[in-house]
PDB file of N, CA and C in Angstrom:
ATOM      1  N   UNK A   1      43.200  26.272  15.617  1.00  0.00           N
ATOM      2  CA  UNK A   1      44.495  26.454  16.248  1.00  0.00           C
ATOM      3  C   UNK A   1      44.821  27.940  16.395  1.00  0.00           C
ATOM      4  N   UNK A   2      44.651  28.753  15.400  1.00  0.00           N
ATOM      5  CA  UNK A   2      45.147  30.013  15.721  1.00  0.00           C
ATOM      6  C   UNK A   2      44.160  30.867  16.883  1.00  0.00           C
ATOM      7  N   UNK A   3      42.597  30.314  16.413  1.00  0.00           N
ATOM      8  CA  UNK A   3      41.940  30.884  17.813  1.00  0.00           C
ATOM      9  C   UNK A   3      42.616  30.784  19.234  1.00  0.00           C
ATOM     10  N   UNK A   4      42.815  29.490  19.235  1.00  0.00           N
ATOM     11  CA  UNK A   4      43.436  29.432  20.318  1.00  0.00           C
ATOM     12  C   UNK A   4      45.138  30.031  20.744  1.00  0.00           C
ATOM     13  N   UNK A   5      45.542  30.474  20.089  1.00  0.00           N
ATOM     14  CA  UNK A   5      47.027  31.107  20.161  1.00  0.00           C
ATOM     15  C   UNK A   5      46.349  32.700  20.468  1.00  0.00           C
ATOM     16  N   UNK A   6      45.293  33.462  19.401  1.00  0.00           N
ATOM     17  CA  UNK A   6      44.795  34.397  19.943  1.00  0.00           C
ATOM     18  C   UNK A   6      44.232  34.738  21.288  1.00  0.00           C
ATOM     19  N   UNK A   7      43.279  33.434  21.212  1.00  0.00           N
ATOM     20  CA  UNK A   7      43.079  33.589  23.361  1.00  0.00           C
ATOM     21  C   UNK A   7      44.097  33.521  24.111  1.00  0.00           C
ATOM     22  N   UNK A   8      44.875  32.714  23.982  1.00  0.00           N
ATOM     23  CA  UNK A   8      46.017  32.873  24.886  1.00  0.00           C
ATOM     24  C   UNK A   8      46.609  33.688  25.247  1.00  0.00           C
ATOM     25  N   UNK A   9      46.712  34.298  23.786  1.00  0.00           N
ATOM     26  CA  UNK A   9      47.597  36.080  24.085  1.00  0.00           C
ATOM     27  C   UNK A   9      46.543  36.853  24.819  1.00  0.00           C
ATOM     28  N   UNK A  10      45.162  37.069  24.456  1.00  0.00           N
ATOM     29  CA  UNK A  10      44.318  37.558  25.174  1.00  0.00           C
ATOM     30  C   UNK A  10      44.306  37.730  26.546  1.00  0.00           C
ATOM     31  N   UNK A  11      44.045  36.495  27.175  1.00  0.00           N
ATOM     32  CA  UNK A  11      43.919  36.040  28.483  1.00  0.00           C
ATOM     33  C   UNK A  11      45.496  36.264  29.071  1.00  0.00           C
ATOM     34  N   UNK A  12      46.847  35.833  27.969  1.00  0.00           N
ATOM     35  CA  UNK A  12      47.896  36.715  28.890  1.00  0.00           C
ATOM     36  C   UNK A  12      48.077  38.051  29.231  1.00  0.00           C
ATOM     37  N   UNK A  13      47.733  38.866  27.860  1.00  0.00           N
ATOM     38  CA  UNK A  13      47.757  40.224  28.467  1.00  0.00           C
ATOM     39  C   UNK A  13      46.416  40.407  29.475  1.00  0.00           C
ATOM     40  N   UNK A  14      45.554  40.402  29.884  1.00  0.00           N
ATOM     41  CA  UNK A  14      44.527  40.401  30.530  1.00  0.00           C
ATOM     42  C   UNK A  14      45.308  40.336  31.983  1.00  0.00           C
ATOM     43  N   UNK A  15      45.754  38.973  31.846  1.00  0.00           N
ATOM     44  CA  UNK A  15      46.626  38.701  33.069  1.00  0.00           C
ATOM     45  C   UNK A  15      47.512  39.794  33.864  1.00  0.00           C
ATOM     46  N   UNK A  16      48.544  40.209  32.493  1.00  0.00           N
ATOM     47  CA  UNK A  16      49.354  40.902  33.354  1.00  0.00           C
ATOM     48  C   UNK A  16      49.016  42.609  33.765  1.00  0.00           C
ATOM     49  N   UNK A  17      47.901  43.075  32.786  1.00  0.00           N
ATOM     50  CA  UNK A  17      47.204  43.911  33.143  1.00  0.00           C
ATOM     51  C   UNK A  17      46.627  44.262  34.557  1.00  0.00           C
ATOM     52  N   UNK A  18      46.056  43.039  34.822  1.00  0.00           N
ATOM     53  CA  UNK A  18      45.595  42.943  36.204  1.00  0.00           C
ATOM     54  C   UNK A  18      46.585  42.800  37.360  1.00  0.00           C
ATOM     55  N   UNK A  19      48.252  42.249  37.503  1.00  0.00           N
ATOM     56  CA  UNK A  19      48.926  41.930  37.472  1.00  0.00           C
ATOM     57  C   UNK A  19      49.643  43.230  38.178  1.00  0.00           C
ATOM     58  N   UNK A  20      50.046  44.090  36.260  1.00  0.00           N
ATOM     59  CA  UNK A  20      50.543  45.662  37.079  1.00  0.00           C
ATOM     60  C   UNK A  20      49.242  46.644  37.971  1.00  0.00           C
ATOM     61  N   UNK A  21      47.730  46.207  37.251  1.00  0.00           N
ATOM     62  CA  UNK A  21      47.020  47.105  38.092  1.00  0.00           C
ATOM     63  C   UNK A  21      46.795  46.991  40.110  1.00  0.00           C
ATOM     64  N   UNK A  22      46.993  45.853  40.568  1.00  0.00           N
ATOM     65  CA  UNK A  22      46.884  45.328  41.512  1.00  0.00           C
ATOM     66  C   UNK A  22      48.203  45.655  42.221  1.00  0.00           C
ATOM     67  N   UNK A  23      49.819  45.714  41.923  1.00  0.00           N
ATOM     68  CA  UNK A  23      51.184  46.570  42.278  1.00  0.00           C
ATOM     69  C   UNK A  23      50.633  47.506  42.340  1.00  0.00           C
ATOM     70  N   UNK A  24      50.106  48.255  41.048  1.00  0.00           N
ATOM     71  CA  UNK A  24      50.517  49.560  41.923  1.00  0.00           C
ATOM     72  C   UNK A  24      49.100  50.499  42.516  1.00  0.00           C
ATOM     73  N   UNK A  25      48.138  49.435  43.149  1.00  0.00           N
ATOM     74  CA  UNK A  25      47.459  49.875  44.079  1.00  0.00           C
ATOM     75  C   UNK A  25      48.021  49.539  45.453  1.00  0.00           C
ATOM     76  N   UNK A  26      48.543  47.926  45.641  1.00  0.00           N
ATOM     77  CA  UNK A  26      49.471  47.741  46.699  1.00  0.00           C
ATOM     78  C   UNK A  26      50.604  49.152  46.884  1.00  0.00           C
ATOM     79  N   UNK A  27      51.270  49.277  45.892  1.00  0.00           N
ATOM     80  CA  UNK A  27      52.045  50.511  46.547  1.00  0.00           C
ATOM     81  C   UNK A  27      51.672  51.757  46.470  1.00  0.00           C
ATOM     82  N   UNK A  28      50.335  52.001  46.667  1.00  0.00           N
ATOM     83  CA  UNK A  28      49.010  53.362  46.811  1.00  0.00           C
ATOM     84  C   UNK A  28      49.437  52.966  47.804  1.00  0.00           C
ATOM     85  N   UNK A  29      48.451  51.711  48.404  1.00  0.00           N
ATOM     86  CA  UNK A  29      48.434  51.308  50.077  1.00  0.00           C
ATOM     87  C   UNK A  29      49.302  51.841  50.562  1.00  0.00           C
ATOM     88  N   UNK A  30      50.775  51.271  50.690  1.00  0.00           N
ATOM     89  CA  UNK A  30      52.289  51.395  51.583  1.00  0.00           C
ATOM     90  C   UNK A  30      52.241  53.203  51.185  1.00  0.00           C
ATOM     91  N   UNK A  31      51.981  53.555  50.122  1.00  0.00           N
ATOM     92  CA  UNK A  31      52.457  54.610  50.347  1.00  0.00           C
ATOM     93  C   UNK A  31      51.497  56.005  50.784  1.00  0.00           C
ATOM     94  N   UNK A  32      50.184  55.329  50.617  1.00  0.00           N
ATOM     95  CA  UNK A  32      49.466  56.100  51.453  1.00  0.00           C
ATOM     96  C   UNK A  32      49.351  56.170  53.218  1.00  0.00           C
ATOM     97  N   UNK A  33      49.786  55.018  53.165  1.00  0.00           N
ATOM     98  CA  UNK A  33      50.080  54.551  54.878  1.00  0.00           C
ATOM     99  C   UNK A  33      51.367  55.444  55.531  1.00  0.00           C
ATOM    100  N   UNK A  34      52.298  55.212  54.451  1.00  0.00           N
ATOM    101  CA  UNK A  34      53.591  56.125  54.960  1.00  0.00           C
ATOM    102  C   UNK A  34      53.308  57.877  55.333  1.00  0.00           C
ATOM    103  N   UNK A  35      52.790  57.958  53.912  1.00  0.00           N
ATOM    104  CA  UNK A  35      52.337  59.650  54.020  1.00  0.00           C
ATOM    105  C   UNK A  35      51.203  60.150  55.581  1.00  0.00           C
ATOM    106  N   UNK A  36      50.167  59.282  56.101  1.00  0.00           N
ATOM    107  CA  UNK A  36      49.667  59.901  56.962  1.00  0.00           C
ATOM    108  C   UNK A  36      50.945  59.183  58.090  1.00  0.00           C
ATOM    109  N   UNK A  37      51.020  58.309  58.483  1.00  0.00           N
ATOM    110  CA  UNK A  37      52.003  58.410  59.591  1.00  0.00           C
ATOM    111  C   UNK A  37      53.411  59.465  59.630  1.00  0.00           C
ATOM    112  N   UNK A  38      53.740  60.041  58.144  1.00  0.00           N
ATOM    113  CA  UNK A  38      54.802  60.739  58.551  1.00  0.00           C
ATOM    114  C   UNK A  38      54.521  62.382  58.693  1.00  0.00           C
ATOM    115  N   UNK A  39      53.113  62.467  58.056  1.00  0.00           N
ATOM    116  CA  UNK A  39      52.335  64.009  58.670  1.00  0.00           C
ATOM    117  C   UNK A  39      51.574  63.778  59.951  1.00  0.00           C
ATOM    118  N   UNK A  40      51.202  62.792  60.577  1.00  0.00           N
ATOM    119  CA  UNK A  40      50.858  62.669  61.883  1.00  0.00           C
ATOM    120  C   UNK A  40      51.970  62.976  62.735  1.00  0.00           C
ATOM    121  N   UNK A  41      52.973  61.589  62.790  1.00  0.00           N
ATOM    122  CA  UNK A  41      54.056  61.813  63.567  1.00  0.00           C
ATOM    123  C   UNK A  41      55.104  62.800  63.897  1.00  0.00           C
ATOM    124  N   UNK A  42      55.277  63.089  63.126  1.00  0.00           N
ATOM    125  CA  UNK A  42      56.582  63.887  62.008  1.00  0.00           C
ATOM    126  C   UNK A  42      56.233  65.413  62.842  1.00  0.00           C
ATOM    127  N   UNK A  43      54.902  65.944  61.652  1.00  0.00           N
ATOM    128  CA  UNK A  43      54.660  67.238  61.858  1.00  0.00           C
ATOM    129  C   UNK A  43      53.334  67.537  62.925  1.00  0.00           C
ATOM    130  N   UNK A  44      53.275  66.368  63.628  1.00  0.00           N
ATOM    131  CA  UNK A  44      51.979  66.837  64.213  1.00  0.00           C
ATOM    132  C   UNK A  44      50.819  67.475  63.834  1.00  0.00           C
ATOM    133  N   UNK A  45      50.393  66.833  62.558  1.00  0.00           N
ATOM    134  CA  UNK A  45      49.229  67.561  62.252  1.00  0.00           C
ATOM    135  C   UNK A  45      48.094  66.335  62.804  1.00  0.00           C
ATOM    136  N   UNK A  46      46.980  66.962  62.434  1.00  0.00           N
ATOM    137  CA  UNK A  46      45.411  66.572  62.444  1.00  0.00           C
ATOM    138  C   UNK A  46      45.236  65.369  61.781  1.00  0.00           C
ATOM    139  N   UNK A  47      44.903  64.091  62.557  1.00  0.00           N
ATOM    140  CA  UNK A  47      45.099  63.041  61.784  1.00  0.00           C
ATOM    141  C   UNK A  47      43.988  62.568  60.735  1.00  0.00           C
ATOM    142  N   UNK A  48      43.041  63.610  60.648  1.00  0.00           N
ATOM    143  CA  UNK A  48      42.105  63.227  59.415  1.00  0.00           C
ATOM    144  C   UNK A  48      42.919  64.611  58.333  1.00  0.00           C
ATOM    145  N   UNK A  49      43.332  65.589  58.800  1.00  0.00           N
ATOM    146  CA  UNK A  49      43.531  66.140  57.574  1.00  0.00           C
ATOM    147  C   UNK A  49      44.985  65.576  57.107  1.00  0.00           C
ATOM    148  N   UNK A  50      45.750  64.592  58.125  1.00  0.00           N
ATOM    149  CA  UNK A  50      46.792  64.053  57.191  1.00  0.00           C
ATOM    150  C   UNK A  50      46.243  62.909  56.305  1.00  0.00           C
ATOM    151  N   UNK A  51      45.220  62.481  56.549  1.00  0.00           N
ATOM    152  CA  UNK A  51      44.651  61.339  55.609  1.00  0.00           C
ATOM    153  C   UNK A  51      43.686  61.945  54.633  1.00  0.00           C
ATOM    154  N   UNK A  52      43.643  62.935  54.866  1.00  0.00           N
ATOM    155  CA  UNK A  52      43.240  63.632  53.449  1.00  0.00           C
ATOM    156  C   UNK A  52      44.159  64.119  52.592  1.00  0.00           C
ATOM    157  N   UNK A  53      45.374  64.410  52.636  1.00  0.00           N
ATOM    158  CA  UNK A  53      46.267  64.918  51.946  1.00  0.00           C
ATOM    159  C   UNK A  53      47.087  63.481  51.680  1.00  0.00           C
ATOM    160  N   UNK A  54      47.217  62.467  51.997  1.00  0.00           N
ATOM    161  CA  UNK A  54      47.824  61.527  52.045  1.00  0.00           C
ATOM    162  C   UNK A  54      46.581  60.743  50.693  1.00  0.00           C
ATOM    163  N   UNK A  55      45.209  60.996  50.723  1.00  0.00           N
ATOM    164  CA  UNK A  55      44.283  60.626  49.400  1.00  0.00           C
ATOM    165  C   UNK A  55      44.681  61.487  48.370  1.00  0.00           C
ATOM    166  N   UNK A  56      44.935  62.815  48.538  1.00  0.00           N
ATOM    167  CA  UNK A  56      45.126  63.809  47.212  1.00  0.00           C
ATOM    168  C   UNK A  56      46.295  63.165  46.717  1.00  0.00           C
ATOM    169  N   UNK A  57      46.956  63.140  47.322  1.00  0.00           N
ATOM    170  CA  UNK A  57      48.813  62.430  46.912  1.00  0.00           C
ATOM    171  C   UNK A  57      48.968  61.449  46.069  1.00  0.00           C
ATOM    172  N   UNK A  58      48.175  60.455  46.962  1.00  0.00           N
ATOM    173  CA  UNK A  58      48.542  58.895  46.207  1.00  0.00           C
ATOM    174  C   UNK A  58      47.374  58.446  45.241  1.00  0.00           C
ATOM    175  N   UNK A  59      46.198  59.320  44.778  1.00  0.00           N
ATOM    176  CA  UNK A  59      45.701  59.482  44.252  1.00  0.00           C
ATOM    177  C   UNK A  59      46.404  59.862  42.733  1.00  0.00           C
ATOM    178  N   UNK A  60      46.620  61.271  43.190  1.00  0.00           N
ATOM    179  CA  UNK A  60      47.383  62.048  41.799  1.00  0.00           C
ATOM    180  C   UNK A  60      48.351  60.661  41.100  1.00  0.00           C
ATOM    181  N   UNK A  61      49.087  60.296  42.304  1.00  0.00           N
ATOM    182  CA  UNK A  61      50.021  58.877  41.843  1.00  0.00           C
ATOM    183  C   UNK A  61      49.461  58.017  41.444  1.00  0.00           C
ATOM    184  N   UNK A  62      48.433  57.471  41.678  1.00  0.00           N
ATOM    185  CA  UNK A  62      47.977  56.338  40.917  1.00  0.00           C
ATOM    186  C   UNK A  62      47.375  56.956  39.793  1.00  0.00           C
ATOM    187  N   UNK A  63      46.778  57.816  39.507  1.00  0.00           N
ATOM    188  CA  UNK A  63      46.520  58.552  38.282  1.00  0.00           C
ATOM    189  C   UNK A  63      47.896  58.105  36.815  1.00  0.00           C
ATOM    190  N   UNK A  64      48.823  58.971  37.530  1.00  0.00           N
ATOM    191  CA  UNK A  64      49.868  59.143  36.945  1.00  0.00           C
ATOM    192  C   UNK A  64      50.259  57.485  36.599  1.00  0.00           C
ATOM    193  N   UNK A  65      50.003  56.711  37.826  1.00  0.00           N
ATOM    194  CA  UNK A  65      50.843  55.558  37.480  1.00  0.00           C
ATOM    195  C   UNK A  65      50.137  54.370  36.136  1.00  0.00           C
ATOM    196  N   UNK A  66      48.751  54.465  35.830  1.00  0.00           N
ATOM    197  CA  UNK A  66      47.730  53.908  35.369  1.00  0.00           C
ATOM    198  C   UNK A  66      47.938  54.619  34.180  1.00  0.00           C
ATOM    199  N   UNK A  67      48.208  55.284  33.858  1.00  0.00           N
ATOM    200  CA  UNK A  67      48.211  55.702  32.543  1.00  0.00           C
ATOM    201  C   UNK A  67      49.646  56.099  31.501  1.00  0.00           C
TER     202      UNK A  67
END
C-alpha cells in the first residue's frame, strides 16, 4: 500500500512537471512569435535578424523561466 501512495505522488509530480514545462514553452512560442512580428513590422528590420533576436530573448526567458 504505501508503494503505491509513493508512485502516485511520483507519477503526480512527474505530471505536473511536464505540465508547467510544456506552458511555458507554449508561451516561448506566442512570445517568440510576437517579438519577430513586432521587430519586423514595427521597426522594419531584417526578418531573419528579427528572428534571431526574438531566439536570444525568449531563450534567456525560458532559461529564467525553468529554473
Amino acid at each position: 500500500m504505501n508503494q503505491y501512495i509513493e508512485i502516485n505522488n511520483l507519477i503526480n509530480r512527474l505530471c505536473l512537471s511536464f505540465l508547467k514545462f510544456n506552458l511555458i514553452c507554449f508561451f516561448g512560442l506566442i512570445l517568440n512569435s510576437l517579438i519577430v512580428n513586432w521587430l519586423f513590422y514595427k521597426f522594419e528590420m531584417n526578418e531573419y535578424l528579427a528572428k534571431l533576436l526574438a531566439i536570444f530573448c525568449v531563450t534567456f526567458w525560458n532559461f529564467r523561466s525553468h529554473s
